[in-house]
C-alpha atoms as a PDB file:
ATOM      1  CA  UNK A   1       8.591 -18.585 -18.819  1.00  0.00           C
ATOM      2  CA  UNK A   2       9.561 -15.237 -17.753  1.00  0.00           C
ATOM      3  CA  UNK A   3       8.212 -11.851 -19.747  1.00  0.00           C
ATOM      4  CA  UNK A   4       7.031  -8.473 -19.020  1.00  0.00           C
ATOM      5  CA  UNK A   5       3.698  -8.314 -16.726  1.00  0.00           C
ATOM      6  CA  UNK A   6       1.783  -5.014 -15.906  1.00  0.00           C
ATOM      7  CA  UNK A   7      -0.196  -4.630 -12.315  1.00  0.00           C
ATOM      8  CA  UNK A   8      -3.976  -4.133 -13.170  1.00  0.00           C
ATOM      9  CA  UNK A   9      -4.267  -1.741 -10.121  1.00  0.00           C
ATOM     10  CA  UNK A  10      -1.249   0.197 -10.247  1.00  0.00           C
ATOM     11  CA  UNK A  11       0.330  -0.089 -13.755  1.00  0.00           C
ATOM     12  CA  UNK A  12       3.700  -0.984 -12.770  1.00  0.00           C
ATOM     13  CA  UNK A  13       6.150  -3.355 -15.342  1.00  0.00           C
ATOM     14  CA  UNK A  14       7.378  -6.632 -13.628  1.00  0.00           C
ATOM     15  CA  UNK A  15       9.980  -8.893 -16.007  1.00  0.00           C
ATOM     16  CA  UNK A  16      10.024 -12.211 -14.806  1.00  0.00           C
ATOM     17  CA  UNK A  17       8.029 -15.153 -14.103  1.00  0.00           C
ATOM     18  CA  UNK A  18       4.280 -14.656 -13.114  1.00  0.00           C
ATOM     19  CA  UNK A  19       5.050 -12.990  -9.459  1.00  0.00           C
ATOM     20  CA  UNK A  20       2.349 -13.855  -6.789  1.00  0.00           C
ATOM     21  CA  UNK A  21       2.143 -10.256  -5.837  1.00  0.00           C
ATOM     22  CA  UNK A  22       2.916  -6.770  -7.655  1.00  0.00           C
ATOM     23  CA  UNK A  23       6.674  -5.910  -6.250  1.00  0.00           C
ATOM     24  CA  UNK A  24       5.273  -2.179  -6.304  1.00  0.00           C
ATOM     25  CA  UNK A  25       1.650  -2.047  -4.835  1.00  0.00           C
ATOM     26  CA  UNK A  26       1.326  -5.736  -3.271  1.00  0.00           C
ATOM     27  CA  UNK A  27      -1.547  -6.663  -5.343  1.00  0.00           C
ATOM     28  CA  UNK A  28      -2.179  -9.995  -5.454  1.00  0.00           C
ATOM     29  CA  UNK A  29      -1.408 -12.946  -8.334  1.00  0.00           C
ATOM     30  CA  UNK A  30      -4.983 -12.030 -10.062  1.00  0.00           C
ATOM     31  CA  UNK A  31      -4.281  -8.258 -11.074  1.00  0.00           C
ATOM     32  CA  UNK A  32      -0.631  -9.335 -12.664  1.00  0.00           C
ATOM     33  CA  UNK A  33      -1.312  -9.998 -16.348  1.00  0.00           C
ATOM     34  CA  UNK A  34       0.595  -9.744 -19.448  1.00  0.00           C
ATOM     35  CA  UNK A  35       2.080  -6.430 -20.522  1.00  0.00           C
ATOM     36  CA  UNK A  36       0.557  -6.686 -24.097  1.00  0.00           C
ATOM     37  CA  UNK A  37      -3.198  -7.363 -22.430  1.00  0.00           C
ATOM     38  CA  UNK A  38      -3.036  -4.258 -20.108  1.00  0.00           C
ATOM     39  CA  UNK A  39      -4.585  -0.891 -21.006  1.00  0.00           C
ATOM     40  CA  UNK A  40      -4.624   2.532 -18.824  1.00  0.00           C
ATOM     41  CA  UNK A  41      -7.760   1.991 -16.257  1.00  0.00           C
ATOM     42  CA  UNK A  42      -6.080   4.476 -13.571  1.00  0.00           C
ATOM     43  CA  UNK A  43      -7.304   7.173 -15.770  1.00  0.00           C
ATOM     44  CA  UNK A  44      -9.538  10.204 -13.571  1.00  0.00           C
ATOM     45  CA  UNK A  45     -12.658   9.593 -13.512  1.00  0.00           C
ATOM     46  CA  UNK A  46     -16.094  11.269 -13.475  1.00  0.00           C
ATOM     47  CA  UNK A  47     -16.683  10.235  -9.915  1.00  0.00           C
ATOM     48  CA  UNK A  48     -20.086  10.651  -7.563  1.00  0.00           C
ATOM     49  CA  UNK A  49     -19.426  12.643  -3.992  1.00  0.00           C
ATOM     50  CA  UNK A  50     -19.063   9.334  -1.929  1.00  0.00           C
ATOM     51  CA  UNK A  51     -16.305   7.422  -4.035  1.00  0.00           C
ATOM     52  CA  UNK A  52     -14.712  11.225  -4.460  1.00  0.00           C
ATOM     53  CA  UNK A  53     -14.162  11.370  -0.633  1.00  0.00           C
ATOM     54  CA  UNK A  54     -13.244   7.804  -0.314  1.00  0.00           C
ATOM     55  CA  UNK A  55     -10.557   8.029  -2.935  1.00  0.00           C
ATOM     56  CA  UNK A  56      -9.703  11.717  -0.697  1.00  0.00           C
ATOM     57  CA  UNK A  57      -9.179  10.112   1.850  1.00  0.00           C
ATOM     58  CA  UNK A  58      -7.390   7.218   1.043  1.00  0.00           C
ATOM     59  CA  UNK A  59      -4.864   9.302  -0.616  1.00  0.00           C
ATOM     60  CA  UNK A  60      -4.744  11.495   2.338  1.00  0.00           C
ATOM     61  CA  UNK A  61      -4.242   7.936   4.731  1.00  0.00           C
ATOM     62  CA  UNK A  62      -1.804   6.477   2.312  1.00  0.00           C
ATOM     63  CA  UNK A  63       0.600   9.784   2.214  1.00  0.00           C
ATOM     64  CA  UNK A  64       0.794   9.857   5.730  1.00  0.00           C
ATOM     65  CA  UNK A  65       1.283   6.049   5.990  1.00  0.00           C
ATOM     66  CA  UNK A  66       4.014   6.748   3.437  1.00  0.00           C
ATOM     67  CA  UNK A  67       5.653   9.223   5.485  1.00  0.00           C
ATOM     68  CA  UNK A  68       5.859   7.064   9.135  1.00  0.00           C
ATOM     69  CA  UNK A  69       7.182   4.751   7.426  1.00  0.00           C
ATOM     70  CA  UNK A  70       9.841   6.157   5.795  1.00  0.00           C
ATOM     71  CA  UNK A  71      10.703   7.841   9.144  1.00  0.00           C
ATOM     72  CA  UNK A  72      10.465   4.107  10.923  1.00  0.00           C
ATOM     73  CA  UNK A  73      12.631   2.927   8.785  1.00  0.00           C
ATOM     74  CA  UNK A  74      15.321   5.926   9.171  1.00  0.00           C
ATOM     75  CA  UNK A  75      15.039   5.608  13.201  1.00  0.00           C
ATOM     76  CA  UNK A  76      15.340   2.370  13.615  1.00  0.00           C
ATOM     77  CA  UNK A  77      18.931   0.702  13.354  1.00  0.00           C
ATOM     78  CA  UNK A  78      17.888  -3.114  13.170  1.00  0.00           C
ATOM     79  CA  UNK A  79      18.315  -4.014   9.155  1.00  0.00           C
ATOM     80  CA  UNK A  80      15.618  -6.420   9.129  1.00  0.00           C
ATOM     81  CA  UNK A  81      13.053  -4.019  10.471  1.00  0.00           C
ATOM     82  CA  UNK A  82      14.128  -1.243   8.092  1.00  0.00           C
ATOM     83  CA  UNK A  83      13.724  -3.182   5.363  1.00  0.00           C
ATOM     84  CA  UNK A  84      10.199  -4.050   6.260  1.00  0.00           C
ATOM     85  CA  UNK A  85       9.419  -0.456   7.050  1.00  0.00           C
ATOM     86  CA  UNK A  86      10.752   0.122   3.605  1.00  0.00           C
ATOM     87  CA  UNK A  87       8.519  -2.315   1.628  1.00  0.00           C
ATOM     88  CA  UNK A  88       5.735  -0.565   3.498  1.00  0.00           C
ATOM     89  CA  UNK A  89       6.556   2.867   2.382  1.00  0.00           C
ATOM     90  CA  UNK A  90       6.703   1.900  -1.423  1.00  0.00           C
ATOM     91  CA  UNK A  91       3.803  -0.019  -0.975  1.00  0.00           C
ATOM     92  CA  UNK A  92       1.756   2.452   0.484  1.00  0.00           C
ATOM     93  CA  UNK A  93       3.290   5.259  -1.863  1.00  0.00           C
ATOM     94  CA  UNK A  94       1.844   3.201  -4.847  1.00  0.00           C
ATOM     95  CA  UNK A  95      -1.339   3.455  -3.461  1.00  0.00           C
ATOM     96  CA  UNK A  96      -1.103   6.947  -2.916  1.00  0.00           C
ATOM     97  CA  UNK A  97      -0.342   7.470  -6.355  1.00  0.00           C
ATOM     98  CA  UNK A  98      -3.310   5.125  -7.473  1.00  0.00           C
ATOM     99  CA  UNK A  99      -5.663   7.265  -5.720  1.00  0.00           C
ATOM    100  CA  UNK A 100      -4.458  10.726  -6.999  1.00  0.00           C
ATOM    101  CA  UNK A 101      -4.744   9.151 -10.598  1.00  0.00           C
ATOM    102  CA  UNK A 102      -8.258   8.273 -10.291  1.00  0.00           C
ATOM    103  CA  UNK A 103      -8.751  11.768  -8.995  1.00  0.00           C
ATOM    104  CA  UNK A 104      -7.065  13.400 -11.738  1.00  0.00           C
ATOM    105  CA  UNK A 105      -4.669  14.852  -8.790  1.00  0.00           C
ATOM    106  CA  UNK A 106      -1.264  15.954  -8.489  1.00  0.00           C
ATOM    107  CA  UNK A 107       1.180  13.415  -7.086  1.00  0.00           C
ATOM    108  CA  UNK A 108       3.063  15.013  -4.483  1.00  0.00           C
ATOM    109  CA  UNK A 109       6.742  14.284  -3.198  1.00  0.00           C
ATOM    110  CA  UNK A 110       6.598  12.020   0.067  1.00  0.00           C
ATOM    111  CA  UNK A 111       8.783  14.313   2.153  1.00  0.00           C
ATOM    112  CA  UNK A 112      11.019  11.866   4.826  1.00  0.00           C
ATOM    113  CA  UNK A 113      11.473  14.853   7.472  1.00  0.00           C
ATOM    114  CA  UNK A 114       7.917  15.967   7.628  1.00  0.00           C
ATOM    115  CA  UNK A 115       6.828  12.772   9.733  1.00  0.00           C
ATOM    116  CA  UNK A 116       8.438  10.759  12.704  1.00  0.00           C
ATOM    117  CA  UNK A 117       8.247   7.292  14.069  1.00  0.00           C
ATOM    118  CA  UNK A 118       6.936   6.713  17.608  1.00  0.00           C
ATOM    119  CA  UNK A 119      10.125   6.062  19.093  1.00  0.00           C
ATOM    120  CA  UNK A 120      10.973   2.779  19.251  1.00  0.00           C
ATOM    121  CA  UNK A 121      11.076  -0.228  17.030  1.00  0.00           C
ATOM    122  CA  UNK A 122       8.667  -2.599  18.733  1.00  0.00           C
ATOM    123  CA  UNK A 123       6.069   0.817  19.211  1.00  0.00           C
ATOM    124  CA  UNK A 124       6.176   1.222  15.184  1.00  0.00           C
ATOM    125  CA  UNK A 125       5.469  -1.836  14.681  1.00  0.00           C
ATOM    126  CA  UNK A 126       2.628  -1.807  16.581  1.00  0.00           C
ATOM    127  CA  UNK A 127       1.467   1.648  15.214  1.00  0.00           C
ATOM    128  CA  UNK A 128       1.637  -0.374  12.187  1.00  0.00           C
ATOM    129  CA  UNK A 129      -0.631  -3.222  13.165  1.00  0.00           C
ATOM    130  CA  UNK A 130      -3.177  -0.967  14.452  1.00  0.00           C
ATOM    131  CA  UNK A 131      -2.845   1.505  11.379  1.00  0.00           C
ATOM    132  CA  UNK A 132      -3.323  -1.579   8.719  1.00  0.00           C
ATOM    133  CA  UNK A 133      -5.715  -3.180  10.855  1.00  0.00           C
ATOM    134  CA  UNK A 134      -8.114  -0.018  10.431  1.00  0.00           C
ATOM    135  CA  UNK A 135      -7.173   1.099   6.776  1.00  0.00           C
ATOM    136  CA  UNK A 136      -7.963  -2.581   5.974  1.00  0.00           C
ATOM    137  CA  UNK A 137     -11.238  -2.375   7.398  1.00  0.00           C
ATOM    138  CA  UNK A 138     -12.322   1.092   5.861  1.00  0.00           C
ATOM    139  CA  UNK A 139     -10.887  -0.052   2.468  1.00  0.00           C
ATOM    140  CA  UNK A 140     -13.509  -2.625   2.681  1.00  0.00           C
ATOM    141  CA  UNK A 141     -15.904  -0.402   3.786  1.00  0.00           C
ATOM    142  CA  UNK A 142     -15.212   1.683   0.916  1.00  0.00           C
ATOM    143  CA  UNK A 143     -15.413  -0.800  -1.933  1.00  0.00           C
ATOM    144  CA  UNK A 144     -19.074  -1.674  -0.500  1.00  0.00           C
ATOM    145  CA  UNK A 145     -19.912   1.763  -0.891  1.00  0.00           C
ATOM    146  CA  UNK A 146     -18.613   2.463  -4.531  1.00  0.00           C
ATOM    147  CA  UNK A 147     -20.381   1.585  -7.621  1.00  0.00           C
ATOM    148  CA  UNK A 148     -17.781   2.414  -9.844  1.00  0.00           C
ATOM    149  CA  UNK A 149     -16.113  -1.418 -10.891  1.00  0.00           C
ATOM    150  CA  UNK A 150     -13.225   0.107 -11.165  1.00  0.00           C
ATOM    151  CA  UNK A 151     -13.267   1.644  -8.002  1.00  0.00           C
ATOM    152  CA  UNK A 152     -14.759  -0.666  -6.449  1.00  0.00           C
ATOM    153  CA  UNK A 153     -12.026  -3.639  -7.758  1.00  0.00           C
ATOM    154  CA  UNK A 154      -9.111  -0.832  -6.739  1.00  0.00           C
ATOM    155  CA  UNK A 155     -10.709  -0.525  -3.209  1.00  0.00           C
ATOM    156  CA  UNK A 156     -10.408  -4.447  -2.548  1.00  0.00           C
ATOM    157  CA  UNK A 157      -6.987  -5.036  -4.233  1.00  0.00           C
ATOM    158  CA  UNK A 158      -5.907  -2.045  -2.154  1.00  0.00           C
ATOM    159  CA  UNK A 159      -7.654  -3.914   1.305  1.00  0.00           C
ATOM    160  CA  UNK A 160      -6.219  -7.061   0.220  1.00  0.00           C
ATOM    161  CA  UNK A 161      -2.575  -6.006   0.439  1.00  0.00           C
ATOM    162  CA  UNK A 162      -3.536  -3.877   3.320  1.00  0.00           C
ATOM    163  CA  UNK A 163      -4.887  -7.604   5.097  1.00  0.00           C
ATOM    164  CA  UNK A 164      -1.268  -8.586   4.564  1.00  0.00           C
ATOM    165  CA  UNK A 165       0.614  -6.214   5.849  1.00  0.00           C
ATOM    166  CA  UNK A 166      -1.273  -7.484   9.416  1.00  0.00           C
ATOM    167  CA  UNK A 167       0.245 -10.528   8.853  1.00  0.00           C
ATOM    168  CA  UNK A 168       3.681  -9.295   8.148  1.00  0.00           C
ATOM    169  CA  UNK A 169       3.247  -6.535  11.244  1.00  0.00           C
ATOM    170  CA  UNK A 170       2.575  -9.566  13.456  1.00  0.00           C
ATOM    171  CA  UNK A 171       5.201 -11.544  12.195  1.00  0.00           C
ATOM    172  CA  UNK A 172       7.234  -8.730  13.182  1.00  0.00           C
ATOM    173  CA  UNK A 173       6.577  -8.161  16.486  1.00  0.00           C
ATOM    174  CA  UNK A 174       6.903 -12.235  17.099  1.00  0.00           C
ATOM    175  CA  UNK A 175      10.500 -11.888  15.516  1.00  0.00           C
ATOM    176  CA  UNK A 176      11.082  -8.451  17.447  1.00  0.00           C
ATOM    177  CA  UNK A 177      10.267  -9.785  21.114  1.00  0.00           C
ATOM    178  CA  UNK A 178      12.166 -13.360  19.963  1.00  0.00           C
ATOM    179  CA  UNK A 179      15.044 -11.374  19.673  1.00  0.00           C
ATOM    180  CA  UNK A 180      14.567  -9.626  22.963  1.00  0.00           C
ATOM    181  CA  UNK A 181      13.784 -12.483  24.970  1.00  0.00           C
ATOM    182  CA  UNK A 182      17.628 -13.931  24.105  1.00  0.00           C
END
C-alpha cells in the first residue's frame, strides 16, 4: 500500500510503496521506514577527534565526487551515461549534506564549473570505479573506527550504497565497450 516513508540516514520523504533503496541517498530497504516513526538523528553532534575527521573528510570526498560528476554528466553526449552520472551526483550530494549535518556545518552550493570530467566517457567511468571502489573501502574503515551508533550506522549505509555504485560503474563500462564493439 503506498504512503509517505522517510530515509533513516538522510531524512528524505518518499510517497509510494516501500522502495528498496532511498531515491535520494541510495540507502538500502532497511533505513526506509514510515514517515510517522522517523525522528531527526542527523542532528550535530558532540563528536571525538577521529569520527570529527572522518565525517571531514567524507564531506570533503563526497563534494568533490559531487562535482565530477556533475561535470561527467555535462561532457558527455550519450543519454544513458548522463543519466547515470546524474544519479551519482544526487547521490553523492546527499551524502555530502549528511555529513555537514552531523558536523553542525554549512551546506555549500555544488558549483558545476568548478570541476571537469577526464575527458572521455569510458575514462569517467572508470574514474568512477576506482573512486567508489576506494570511498567504499574507507567508509568501512571509518564505521570500524567510530563509536558513535549513529555514526557508525551512517558510515555503513553510506559504504553500502557506495558498494553499489561498483556494480553500476561496471555495468557501465560492459554496456559502454558493447556499444563500441558494434
Amino acid at each position: 500500500m503506498p504512503g509517505l516513508f522517510r530515509c533513516r540516514i538522510c531524512g528524505e520523504v518518499y510517497f509510494g510503496t516501500h522502495p528498496s533503496h532511498c531515491p535520494h541517498c541510495g540507502a538500502h530497504e532497511k533505513y526506509m521506514i514510515r514517515i510517522g516513526v522517523w525522528k531527526e538523528e542527523n542532528l550535530p553532534l558532540d563528536l571525538p577527534d577521529i569520527s570529527r575527521r572522518n565525517l571531514q573528510e567524507t564531506k570533503r570526498l563526497e563534494f568533490d565526487a559531487t562535482q565530477f560528476y556533475r561535470a561527467a554528466a555535462k561532457e558527455t553526449q550519450n543519454p544513458q551515461i548522463k543519466g547515470f552520472f546524474k544519479y551519482l551526483a544526487r547521490t553523492e550530494k546527499e551524502h555530502y549534506e549528511v555529513a555537514c549535518k552531523l558536523l553542525g556545518d554549512e551546506i555549500s552550493p555544488v558549483v558545476d564549473e568548478a570541476s571537469r570530467g577526464e575527458g572521455s566517457d569510458i575514462d569517467n567511468l572508470r574514474k568512477s570505479q576506482t573512486t567508489e571502489e576506494h570511498v567504499t573501502a574507507l567508509y568501512k574503515k571509518f564505521a570500524d573506527e567510530a563509536v558513535e551508533p549513529r555514526v557508525k550506522e551512517v558510515f555503513l549505509a553510506i559504504s553500502e550504497v557506495e558498494a553499489d555504485h561498483i556494480s553500476l560503474d561496471v555495468e557501465e563500462i560492459n554496456n559502454f565497450n558493447d556499444r563500441s564493439d558494434k
